[in-house]
Each structure stands twice: as structure tokens, then as C-alpha cells.
PDB file of N, CA and C in Angstrom:
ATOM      1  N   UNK A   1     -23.837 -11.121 -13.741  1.00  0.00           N
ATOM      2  CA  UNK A   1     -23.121 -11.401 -14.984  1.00  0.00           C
ATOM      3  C   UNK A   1     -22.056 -10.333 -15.256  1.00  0.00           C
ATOM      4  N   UNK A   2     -22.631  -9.224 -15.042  1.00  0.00           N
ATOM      5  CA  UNK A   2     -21.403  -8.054 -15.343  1.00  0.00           C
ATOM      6  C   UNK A   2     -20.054  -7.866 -14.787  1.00  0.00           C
ATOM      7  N   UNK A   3     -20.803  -8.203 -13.105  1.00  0.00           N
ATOM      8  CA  UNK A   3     -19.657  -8.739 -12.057  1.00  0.00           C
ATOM      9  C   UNK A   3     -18.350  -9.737 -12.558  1.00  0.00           C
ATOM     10  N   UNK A   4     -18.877 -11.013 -12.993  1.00  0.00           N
ATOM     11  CA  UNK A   4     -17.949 -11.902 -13.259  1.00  0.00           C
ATOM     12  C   UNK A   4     -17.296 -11.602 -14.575  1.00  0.00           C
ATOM     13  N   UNK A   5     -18.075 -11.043 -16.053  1.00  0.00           N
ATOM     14  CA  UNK A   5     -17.313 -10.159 -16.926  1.00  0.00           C
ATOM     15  C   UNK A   5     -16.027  -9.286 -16.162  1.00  0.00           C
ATOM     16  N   UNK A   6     -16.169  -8.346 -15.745  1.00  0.00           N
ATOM     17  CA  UNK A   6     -15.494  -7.401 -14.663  1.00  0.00           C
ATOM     18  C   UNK A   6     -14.726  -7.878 -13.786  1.00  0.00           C
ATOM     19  N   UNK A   7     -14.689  -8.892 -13.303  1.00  0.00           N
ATOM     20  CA  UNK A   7     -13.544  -9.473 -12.435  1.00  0.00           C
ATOM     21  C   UNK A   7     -12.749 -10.408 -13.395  1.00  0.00           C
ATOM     22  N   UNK A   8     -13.351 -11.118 -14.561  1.00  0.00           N
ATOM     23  CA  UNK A   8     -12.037 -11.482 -15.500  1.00  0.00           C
ATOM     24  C   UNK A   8     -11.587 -10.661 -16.044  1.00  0.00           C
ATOM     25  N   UNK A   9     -11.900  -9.010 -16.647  1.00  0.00           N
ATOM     26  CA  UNK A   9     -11.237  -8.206 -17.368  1.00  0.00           C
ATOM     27  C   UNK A   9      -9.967  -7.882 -16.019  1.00  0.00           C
ATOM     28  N   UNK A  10     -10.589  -7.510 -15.263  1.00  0.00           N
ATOM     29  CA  UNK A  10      -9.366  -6.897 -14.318  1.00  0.00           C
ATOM     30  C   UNK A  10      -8.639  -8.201 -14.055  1.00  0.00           C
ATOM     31  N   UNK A  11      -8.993  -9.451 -13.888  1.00  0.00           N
ATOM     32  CA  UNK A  11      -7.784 -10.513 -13.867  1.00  0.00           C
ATOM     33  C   UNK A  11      -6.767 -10.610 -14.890  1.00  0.00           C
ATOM     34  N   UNK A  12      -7.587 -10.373 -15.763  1.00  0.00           N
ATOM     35  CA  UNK A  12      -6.788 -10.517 -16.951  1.00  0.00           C
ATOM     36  C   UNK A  12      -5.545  -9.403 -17.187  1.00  0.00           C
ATOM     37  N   UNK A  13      -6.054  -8.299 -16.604  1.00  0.00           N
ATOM     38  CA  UNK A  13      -5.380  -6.666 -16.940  1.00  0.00           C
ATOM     39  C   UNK A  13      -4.365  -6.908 -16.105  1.00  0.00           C
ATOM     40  N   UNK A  14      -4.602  -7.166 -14.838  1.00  0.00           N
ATOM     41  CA  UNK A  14      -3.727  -7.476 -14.091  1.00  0.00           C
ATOM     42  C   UNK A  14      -2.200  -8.654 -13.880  1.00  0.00           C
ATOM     43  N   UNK A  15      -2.907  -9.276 -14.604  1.00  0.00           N
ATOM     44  CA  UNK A  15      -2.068 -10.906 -14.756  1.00  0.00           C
ATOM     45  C   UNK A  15      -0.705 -10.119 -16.261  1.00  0.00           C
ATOM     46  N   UNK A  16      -1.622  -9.391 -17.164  1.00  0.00           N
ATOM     47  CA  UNK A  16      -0.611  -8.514 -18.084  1.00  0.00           C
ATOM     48  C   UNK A  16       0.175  -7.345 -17.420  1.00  0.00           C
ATOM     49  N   UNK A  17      -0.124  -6.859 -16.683  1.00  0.00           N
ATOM     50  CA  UNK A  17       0.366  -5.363 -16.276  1.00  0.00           C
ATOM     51  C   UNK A  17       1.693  -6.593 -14.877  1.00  0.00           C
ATOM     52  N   UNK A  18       1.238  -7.322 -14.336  1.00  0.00           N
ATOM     53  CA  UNK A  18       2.585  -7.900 -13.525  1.00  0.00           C
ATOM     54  C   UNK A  18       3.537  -9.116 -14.699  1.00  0.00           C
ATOM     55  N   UNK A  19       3.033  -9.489 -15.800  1.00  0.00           N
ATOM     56  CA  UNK A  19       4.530 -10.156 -16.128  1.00  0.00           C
ATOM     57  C   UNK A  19       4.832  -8.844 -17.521  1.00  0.00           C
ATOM     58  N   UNK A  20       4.647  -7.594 -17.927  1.00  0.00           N
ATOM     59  CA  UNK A  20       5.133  -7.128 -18.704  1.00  0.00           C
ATOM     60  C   UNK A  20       5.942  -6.071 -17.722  1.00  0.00           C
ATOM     61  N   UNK A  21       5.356  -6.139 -16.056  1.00  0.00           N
ATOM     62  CA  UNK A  21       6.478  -5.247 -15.172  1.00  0.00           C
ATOM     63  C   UNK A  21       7.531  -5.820 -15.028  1.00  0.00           C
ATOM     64  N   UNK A  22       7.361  -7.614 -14.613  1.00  0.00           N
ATOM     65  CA  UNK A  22       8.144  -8.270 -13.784  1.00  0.00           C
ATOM     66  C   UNK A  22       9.633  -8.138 -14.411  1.00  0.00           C
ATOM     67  N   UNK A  23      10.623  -7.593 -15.383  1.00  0.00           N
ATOM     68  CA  UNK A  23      11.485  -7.287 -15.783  1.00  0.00           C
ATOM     69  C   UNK A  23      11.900  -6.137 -14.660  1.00  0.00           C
ATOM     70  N   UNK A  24      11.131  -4.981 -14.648  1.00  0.00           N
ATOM     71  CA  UNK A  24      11.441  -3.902 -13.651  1.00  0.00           C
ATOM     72  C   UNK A  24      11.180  -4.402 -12.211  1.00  0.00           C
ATOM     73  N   UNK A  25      10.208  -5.198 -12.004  1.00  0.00           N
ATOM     74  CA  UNK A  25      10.699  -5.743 -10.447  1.00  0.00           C
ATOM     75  C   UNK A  25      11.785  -5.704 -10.258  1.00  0.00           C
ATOM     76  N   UNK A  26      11.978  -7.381 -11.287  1.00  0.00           N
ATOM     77  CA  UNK A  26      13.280  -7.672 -11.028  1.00  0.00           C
ATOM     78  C   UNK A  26      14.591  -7.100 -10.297  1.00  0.00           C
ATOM     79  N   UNK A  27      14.544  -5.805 -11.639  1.00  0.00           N
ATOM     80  CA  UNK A  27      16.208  -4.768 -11.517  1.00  0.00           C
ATOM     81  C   UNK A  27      15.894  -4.073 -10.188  1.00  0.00           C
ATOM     82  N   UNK A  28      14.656  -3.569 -10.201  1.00  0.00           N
ATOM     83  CA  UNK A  28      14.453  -3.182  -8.849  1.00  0.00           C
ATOM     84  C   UNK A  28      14.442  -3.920  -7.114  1.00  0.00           C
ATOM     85  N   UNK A  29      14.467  -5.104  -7.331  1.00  0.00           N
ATOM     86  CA  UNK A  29      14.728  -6.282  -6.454  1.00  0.00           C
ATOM     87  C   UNK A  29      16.153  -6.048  -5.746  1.00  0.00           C
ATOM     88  N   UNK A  30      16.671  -6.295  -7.254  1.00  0.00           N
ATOM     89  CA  UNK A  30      18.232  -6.586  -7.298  1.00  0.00           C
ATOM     90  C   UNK A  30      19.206  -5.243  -6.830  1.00  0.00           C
ATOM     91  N   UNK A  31      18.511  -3.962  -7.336  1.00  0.00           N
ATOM     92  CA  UNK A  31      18.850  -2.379  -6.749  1.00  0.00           C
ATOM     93  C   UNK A  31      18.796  -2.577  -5.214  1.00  0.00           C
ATOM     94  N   UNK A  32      17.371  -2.849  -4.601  1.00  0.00           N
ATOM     95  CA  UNK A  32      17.381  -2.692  -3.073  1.00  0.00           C
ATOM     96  C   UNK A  32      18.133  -3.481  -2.409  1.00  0.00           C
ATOM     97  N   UNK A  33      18.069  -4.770  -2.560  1.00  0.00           N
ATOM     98  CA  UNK A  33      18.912  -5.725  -1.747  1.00  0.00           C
ATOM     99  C   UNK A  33      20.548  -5.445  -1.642  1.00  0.00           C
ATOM    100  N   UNK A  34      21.439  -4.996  -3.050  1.00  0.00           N
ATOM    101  CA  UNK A  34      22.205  -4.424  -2.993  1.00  0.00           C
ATOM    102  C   UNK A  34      22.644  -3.365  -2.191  1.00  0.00           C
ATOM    103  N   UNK A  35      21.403  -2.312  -2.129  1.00  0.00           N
ATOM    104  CA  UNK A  35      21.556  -1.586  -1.233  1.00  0.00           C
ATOM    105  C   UNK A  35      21.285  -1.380   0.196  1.00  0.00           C
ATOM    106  N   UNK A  36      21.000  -2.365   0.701  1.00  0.00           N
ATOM    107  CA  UNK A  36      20.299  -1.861   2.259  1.00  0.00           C
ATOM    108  C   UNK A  36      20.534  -3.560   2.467  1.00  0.00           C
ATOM    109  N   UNK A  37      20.556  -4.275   3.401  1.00  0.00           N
ATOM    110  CA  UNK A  37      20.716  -5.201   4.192  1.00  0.00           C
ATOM    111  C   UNK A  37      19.175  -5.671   4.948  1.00  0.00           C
ATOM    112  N   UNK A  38      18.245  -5.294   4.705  1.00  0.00           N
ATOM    113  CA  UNK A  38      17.149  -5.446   5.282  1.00  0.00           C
ATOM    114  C   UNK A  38      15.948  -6.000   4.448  1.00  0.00           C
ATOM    115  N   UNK A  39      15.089  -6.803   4.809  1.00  0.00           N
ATOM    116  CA  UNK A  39      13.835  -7.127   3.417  1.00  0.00           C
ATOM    117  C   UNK A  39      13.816  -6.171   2.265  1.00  0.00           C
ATOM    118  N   UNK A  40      13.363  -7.149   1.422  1.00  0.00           N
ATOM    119  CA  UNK A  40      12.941  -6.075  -0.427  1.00  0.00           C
ATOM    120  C   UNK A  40      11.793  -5.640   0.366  1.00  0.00           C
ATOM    121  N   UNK A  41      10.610  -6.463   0.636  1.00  0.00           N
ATOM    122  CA  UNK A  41       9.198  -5.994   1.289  1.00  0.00           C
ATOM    123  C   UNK A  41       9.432  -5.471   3.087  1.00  0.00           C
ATOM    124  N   UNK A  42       8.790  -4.360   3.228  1.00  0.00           N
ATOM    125  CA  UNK A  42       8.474  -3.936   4.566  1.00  0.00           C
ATOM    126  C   UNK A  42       7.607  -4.792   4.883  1.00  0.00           C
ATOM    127  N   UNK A  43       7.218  -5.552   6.444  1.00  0.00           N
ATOM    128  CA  UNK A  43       6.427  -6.354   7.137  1.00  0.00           C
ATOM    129  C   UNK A  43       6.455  -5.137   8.498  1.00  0.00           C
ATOM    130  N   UNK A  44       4.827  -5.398   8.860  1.00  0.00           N
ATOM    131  CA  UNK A  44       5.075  -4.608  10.173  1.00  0.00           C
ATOM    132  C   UNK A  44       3.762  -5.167  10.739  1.00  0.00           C
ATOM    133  N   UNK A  45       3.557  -5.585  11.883  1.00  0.00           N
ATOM    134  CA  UNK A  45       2.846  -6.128  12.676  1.00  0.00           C
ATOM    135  C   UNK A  45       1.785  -4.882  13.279  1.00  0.00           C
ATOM    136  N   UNK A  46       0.847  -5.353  12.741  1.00  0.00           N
ATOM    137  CA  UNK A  46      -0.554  -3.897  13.612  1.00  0.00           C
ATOM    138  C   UNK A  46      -1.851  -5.019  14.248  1.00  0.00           C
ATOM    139  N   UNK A  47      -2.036  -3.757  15.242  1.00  0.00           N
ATOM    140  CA  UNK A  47      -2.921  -4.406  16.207  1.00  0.00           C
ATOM    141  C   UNK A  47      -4.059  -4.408  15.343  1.00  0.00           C
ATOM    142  N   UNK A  48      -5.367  -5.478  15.178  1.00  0.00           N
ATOM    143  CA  UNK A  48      -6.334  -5.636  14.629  1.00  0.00           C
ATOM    144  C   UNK A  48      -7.491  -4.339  15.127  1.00  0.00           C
ATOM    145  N   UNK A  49      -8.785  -4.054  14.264  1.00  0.00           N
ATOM    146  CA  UNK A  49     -10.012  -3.175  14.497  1.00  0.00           C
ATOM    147  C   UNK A  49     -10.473  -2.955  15.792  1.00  0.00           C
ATOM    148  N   UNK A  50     -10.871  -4.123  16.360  1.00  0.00           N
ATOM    149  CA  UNK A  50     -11.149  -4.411  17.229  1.00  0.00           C
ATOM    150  C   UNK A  50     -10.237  -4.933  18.571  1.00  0.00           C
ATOM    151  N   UNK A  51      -8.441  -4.631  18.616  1.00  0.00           N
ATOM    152  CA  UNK A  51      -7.991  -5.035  19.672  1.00  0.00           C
ATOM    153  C   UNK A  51      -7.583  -3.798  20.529  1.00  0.00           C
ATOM    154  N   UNK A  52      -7.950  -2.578  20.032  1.00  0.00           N
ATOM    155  CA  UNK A  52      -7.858  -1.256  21.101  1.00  0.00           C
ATOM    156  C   UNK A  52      -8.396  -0.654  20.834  1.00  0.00           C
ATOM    157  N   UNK A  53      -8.918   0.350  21.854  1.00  0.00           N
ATOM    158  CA  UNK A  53      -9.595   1.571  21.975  1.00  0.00           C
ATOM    159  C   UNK A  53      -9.096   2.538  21.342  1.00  0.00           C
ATOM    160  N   UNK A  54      -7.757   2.660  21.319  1.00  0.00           N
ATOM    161  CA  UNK A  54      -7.286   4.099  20.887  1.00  0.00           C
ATOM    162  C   UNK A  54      -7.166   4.007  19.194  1.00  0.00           C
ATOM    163  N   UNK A  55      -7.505   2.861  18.703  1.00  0.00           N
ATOM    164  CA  UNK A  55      -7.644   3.055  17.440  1.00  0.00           C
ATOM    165  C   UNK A  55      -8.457   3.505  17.311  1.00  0.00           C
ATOM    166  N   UNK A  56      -9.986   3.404  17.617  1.00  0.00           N
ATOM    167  CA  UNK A  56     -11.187   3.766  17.346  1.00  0.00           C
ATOM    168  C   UNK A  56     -11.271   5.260  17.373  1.00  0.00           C
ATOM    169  N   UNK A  57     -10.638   5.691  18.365  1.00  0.00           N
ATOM    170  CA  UNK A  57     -10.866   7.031  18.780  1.00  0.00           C
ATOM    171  C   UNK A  57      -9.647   7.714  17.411  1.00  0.00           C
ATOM    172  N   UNK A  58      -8.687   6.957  17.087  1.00  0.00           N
ATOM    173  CA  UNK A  58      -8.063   7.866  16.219  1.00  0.00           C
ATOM    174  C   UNK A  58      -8.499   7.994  14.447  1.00  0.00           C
ATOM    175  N   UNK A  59      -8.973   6.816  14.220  1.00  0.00           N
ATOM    176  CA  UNK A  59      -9.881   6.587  12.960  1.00  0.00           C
ATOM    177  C   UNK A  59     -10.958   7.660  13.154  1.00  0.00           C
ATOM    178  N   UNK A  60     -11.956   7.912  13.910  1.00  0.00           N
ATOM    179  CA  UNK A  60     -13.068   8.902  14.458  1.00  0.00           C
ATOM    180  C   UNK A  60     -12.477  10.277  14.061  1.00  0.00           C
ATOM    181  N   UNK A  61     -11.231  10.707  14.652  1.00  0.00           N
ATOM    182  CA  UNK A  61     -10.788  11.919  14.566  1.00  0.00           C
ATOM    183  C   UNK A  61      -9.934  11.985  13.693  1.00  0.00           C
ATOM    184  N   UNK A  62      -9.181  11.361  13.294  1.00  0.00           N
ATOM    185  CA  UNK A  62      -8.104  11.413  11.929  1.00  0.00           C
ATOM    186  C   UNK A  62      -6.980  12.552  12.569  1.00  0.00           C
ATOM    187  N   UNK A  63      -6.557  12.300  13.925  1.00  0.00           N
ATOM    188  CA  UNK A  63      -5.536  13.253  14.305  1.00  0.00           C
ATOM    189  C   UNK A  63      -3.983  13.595  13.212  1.00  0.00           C
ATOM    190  N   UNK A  64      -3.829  12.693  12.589  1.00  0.00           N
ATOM    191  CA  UNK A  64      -2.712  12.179  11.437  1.00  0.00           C
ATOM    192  C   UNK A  64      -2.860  13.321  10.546  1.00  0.00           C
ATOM    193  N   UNK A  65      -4.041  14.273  10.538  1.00  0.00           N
ATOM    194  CA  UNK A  65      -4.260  14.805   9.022  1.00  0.00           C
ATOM    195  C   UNK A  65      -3.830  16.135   9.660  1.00  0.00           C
ATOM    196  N   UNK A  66      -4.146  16.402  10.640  1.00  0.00           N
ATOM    197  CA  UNK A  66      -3.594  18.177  11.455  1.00  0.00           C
ATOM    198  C   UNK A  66      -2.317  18.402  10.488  1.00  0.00           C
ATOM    199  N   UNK A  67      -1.250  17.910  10.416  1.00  0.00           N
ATOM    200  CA  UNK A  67      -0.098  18.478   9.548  1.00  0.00           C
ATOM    201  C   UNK A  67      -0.435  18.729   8.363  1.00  0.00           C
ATOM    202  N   UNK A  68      -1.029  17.966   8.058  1.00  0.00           N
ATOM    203  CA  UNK A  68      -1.197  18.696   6.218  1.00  0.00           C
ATOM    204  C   UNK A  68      -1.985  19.805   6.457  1.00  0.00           C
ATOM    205  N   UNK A  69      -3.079  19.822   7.313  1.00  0.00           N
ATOM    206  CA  UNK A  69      -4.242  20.670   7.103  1.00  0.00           C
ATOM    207  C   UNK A  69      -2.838  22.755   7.593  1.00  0.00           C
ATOM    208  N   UNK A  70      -1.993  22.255   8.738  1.00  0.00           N
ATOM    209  CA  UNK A  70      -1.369  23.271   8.941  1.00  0.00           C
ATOM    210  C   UNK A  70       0.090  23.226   7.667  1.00  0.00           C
ATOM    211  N   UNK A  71      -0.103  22.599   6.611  1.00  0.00           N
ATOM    212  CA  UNK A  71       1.229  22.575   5.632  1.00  0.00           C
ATOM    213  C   UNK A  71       0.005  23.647   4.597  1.00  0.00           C
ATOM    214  N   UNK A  72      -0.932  23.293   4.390  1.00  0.00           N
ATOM    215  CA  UNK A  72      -2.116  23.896   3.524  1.00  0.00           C
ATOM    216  C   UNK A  72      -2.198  25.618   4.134  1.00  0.00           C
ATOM    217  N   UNK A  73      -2.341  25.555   5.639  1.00  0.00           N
ATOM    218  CA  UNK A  73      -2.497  27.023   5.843  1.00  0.00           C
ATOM    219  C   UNK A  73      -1.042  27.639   5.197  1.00  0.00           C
ATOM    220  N   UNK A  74      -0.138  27.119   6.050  1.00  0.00           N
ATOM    221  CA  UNK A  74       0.946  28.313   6.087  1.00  0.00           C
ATOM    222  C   UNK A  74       2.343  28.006   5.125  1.00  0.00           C
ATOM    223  N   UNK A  75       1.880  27.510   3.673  1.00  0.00           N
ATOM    224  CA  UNK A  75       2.602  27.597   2.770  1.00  0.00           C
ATOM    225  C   UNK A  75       2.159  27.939   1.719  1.00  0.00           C
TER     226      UNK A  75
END
């Protein structure tokens, strides 16, 4: 019961928070396209969980995070 309470509050919150934005979409729509020649939305094609190895191994190790961890030491 709380569940379905809780998923209409956030429907609801949500359904308000996108048409009292959709004004700033908008201008913001109309800003990018103006400016750049390429989609409003980025699309980018990724290989699924399960279609390589080297994902697994990089999710496991989180090699991606070494830069921050050396932006944290030496600044």
C-alpha cells in the first residue's frame, strides 16, 4: 500500500516539476539547436552487461576513478 501511495506522489511530483520546467526546456531546446548542428539529445550506442569481458573486469576495478583519486592527492 505504501508502495503504490509513493509511486503516485512521485508521479504526481514529477508530472508538476516537467510541465512547470517545460517553458525552460523549451528556450533551452531552441539555445542548442541554434547553436551546434547536431541532436538536442546525445544517443550513443553501448555494448550490453553481458556482451564483453572487459566490461566486467572494468566495473570490478573502477579503473575510471584513478584520476580523481590522483586530483584528491595532489591538489
Amino acid at each position: 500500500m505504501y508502495l503504490k501511495i509513493k509511486r503516485g506522489i512521485d508521479f504526481i511530483l514529477s508530472l508538476i516539476g516537467l510541465i512547470v520546467l517545460a517553458p525552460i526546456f523549451i528556450v533551452l531546446i531552441i539555445v542548442i539547436k541554434l547553436d551546434s548542428p547536431g541532436p538536442v539529445l546525445f544517443k550513443q550506442k553501448r555494448i550490453g552487461i553481458h556482451k564483453t569481458c572487459t566490461g566486467k573486469i572494468l566495473r570490478k576495478t573502477s579503473p575510471y576513478k584513478l584520476p580523481q583519486i590522483i586530483n584528491i592527492l595532489f591538489c
